[in-house]
Protein backbone atom coordinates (compact mmCIF):
# COMPACT_ATOMS: atom_id res chain seq x y z
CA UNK A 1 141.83 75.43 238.90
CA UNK A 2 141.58 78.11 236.29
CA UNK A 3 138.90 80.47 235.64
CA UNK A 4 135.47 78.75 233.74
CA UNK A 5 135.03 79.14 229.84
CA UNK A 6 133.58 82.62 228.85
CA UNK A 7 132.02 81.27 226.19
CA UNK A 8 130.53 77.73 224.56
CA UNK A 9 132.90 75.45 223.17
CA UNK A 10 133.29 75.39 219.02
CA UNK A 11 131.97 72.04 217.68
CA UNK A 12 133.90 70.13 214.87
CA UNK A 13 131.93 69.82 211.85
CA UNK A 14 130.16 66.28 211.18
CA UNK A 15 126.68 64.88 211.97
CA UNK A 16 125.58 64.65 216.07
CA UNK A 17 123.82 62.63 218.22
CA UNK A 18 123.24 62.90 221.62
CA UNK A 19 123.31 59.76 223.91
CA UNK A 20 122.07 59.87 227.76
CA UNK A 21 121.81 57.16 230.14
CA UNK A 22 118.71 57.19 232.36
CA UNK A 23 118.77 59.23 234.96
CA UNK A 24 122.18 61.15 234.20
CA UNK A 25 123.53 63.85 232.06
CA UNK A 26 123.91 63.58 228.38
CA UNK A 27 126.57 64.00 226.02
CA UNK A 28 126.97 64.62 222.11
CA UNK A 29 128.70 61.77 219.88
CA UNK A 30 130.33 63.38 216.40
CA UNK A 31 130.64 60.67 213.13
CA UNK A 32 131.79 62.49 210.05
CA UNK A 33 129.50 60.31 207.94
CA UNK A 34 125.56 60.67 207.87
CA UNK A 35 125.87 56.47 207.65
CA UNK A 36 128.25 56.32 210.45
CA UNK A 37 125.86 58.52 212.55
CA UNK A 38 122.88 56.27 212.40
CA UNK A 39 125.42 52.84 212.73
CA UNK A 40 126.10 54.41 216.02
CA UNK A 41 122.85 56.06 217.16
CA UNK A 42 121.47 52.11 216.03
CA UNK A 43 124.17 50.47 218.28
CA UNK A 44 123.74 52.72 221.14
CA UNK A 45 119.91 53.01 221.45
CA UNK A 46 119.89 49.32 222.36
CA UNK A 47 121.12 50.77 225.95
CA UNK A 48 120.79 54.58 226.13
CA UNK A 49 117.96 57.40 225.16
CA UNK A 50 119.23 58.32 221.57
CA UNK A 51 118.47 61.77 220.04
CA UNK A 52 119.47 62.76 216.44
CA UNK A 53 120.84 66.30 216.43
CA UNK A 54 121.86 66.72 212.93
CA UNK A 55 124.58 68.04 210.83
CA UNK A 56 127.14 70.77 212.38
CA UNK A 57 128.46 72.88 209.70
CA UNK A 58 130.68 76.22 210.41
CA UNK A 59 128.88 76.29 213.89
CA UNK A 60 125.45 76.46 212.43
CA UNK A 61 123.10 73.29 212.48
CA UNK A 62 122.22 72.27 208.76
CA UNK A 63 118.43 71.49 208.83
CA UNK A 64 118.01 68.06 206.87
């Protein structure tokens, strides 16, 4: 095993959500499309806790 990441990871630009299953961890789903975003966050919400994070731009959130 190799020494842990100094610092956070870069995320890709595109629009977030973040999907967590009860009583576990959650993790952050990327669409490049603000459609394609809430297709998804519709489709998974019908099983998970869905949270809309927004739009990732240059590694700045783009308030809507």
């Amino acid at each position: 095993m190799g020494r842990p990441a100094t610092r956070p990871a870069k995320l890709k630009n595109g629009f977030y959500i973040e999907v967590k299953s009860q009583g576990s961890s959650s993790i952050l789903i990327r669409r490049d499309t603000k459609e394609q975003m809430l297709i998804a966050a519709e489709d998974y919400s019908r099983t998970k806790e869905v949270t809309i994070k927004g739009e990732m731009f240059n590694d700045k959130w783009i308030a809507d």
